[in-house]
Protein backbone atom coordinates (compact mmCIF):
# COMPACT_ATOMS: atom_id res chain seq x y z
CA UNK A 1 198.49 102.18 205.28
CA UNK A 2 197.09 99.94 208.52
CA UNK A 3 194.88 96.98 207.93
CA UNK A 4 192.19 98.80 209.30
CA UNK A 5 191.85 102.07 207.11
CA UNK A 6 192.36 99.53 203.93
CA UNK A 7 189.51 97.86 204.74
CA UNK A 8 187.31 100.93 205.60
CA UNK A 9 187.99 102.14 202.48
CA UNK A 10 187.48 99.21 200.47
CA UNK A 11 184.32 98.68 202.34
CA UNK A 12 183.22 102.02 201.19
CA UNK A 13 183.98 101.70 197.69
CA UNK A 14 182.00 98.80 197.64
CA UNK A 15 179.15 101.21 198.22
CA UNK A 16 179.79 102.49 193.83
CA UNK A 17 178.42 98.59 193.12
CA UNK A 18 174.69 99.99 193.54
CA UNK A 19 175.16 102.07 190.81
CA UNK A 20 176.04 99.43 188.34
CA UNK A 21 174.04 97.13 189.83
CA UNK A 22 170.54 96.10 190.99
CA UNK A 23 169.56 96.22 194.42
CA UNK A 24 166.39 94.11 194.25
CA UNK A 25 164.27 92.48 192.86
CA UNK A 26 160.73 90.87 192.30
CA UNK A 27 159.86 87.79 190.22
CA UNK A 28 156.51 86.53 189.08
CA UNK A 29 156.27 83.08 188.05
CA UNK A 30 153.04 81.35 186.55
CA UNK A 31 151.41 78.85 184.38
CA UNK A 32 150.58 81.18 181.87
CA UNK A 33 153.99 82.63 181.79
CA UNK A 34 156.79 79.71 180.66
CA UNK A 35 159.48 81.65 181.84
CA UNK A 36 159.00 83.97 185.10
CA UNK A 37 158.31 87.99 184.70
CA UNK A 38 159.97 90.67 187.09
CA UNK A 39 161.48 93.68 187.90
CA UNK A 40 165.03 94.67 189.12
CA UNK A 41 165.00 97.33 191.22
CA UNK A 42 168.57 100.21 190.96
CA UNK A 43 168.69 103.01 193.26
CA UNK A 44 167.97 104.93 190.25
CA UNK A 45 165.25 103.16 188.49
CA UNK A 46 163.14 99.84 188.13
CA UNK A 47 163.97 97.91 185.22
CA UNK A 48 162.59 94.92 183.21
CA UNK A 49 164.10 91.53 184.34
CA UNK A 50 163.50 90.25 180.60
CA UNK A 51 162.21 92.59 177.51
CA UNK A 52 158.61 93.84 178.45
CA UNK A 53 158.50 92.31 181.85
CA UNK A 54 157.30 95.80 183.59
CA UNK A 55 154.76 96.07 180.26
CA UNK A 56 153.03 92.69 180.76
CA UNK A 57 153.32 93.22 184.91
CA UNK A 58 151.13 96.31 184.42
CA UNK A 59 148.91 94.94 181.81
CA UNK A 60 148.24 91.92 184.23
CA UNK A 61 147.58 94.21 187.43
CA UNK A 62 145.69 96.62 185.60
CA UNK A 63 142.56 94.28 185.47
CA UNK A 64 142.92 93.99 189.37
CA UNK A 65 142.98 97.38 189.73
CA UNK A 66 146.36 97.48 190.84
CA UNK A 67 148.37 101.47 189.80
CA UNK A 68 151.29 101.05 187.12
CA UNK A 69 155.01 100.28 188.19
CA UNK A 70 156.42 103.80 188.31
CA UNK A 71 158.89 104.89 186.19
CA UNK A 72 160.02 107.24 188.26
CA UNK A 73 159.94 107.96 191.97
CA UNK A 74 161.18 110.57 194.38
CA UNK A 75 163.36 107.86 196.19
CA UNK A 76 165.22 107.42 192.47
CA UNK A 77 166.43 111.10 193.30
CA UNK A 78 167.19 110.60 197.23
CA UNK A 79 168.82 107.35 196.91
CA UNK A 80 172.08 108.36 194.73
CA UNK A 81 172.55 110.95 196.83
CA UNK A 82 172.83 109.35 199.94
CA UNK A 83 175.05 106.99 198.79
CA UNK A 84 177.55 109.16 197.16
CA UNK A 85 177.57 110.91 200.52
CA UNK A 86 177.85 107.99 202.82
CA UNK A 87 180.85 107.33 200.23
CA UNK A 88 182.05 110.76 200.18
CA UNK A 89 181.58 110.32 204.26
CA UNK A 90 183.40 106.84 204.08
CA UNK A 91 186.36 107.87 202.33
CA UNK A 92 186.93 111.23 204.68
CA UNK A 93 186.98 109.05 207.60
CA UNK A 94 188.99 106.36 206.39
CA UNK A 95 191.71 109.17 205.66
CA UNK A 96 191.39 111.22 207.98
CA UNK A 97 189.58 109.78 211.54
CA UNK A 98 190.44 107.47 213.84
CA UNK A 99 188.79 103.83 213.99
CA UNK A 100 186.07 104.86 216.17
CA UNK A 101 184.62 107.08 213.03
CA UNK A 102 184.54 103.38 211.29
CA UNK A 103 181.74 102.08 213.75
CA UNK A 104 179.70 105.59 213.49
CA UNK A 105 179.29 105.15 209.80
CA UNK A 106 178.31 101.23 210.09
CA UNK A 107 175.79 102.14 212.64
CA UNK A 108 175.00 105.37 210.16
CA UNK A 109 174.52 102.95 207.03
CA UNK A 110 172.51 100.19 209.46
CA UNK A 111 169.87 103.19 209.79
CA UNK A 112 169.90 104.20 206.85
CA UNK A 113 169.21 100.42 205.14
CA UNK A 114 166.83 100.11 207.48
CA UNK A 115 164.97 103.37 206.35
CA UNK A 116 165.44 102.01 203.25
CA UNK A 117 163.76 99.16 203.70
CA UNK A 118 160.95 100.67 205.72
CA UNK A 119 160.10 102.71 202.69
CA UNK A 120 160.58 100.03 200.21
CA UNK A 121 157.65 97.81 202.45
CA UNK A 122 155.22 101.11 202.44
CA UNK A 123 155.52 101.12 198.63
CA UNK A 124 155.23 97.56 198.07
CA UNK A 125 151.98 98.19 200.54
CA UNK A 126 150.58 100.73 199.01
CA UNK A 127 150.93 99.27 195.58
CA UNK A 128 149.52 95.85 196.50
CA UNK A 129 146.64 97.04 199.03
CA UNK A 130 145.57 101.08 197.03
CA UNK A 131 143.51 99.41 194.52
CA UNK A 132 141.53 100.96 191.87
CA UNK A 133 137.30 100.72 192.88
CA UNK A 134 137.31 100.35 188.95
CA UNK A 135 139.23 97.26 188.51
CA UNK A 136 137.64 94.78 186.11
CA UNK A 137 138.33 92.13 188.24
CA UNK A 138 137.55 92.15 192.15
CA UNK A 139 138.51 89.13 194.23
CA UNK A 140 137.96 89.15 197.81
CA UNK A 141 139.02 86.71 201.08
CA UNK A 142 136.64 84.54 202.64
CA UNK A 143 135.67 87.54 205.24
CA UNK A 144 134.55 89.19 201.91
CA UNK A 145 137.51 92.24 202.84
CA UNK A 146 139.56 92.79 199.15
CA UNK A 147 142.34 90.85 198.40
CA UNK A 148 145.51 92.28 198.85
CA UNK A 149 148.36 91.85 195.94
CA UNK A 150 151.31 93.14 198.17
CA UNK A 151 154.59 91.36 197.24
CA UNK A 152 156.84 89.97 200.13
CA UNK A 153 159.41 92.77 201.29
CA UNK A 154 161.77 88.98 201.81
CA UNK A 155 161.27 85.91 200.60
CA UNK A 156 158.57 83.87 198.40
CA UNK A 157 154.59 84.57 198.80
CA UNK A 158 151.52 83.09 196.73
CA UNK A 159 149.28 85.31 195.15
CA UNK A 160 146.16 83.87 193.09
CA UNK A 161 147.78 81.77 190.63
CA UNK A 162 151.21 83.82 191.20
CA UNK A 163 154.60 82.79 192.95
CA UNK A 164 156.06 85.91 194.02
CA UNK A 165 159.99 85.87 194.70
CA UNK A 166 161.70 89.12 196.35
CA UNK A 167 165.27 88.59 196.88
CA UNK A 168 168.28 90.80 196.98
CA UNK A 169 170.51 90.96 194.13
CA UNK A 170 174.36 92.02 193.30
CA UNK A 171 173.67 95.51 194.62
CA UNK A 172 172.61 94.66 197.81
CA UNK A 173 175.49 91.68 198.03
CA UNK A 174 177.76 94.89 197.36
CA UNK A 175 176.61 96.92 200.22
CA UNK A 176 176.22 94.20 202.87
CA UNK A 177 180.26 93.02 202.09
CA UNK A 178 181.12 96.57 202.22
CA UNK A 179 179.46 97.40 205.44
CA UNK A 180 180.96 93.98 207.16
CA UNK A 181 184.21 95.12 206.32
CA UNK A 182 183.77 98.58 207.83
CA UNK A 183 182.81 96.69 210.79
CA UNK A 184 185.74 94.54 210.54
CA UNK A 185 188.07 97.60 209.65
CA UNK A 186 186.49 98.83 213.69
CA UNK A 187 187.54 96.31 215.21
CA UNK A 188 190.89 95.74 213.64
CA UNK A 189 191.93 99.49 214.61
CA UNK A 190 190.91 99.14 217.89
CA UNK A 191 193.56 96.45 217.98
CA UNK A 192 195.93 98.24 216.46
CA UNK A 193 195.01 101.51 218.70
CA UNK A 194 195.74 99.09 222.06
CA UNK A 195 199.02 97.72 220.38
């Protein structure tokens, strides 16, 4: 087998790591909380990062009038699917097309993280900035406007007393391998194509 189709398909398989393993996740740190609450987030689910993290989360944000984590979303459906196709998708081409199929399903996969992403920000949005007109507790920036609790999509952000961490985890460290080496695999076979 050439370099090049070995690494497109190893580069796909990589892609089965996201069902093992989480994808994201959020971390809450706090005075009040010795060791730090959060979430991981699986294409198929959210999970608690310790026992009763997502409990005590939704406890905390119901007196800001923040809605519950989910325990189940439409993207929980959509997201398994995709994969196993892009997978499914991987592993035709890497059998049976030539190397120029490699960079359609990188730039395929780019889109589709990006989408991804894009809808991962509009529910972190939604959940930090929909809040309920009920809420027992209302705090508000200086302009008076309510405060939003939106986590960061990347990176660290301080909310209230809060320290809110969103960082990739195994998962994504899974895809983002995989998807180099597609790349890779691309230009390798164009190599070998010219030799």
């Amino acid at each position: 087998m050439k370099k090049s189709k070995l690494l497109m398909l190893i580069g796909t398989l990589l892609l089965l790591g996201l069902f093992v393993f989480p994808l994201w996740n959020i971390t809450l740190e706090a005075p009040q909380y010795p060791e730090p609450i959060g979430m991981d987030i699986y294409i198929t689910k959210i999970a608690d990062m310790n026992p009763h993290d997502i409990k005590n989360i939704n406890l905390m944000n119901h007196y800001v009038g923040m809605k519950d984590i989910p325990e189940h979303m439409i993207e929980f459906d959509i997201f398994p699917i995709v994969i196993g196709f892009m997978i499914v998708l991987g592993l035709l081409i890497a059998f049976k097309a030539n190397y120029k199929w490699y960079l359609f399903w990188f730039i395929l996969m780019t889109v589709l993280g990006i989408a991804g992403m894009y809808d991962f920000y509009l529910w972190e949005y939604d959940y930090g900035h929909n809040l309920s007109d009920k809420a027992a507790i209302k705090f508000t920036n200086a302009d008076g406007s309510p405060l939003a609790y939106q986590p960061p999509l990347f990176g660290t952000k301080t909310i209230l007393n809060f320290v809110a961490h969103s960082y990739p985890r195994t998962g994504a460290y899974f895809l983002f391998v995989g998807m180099v080496l597609t790349l890779v695999a691309f230009f390798i076979g164009k190599k070998e194509h010219q030799a």
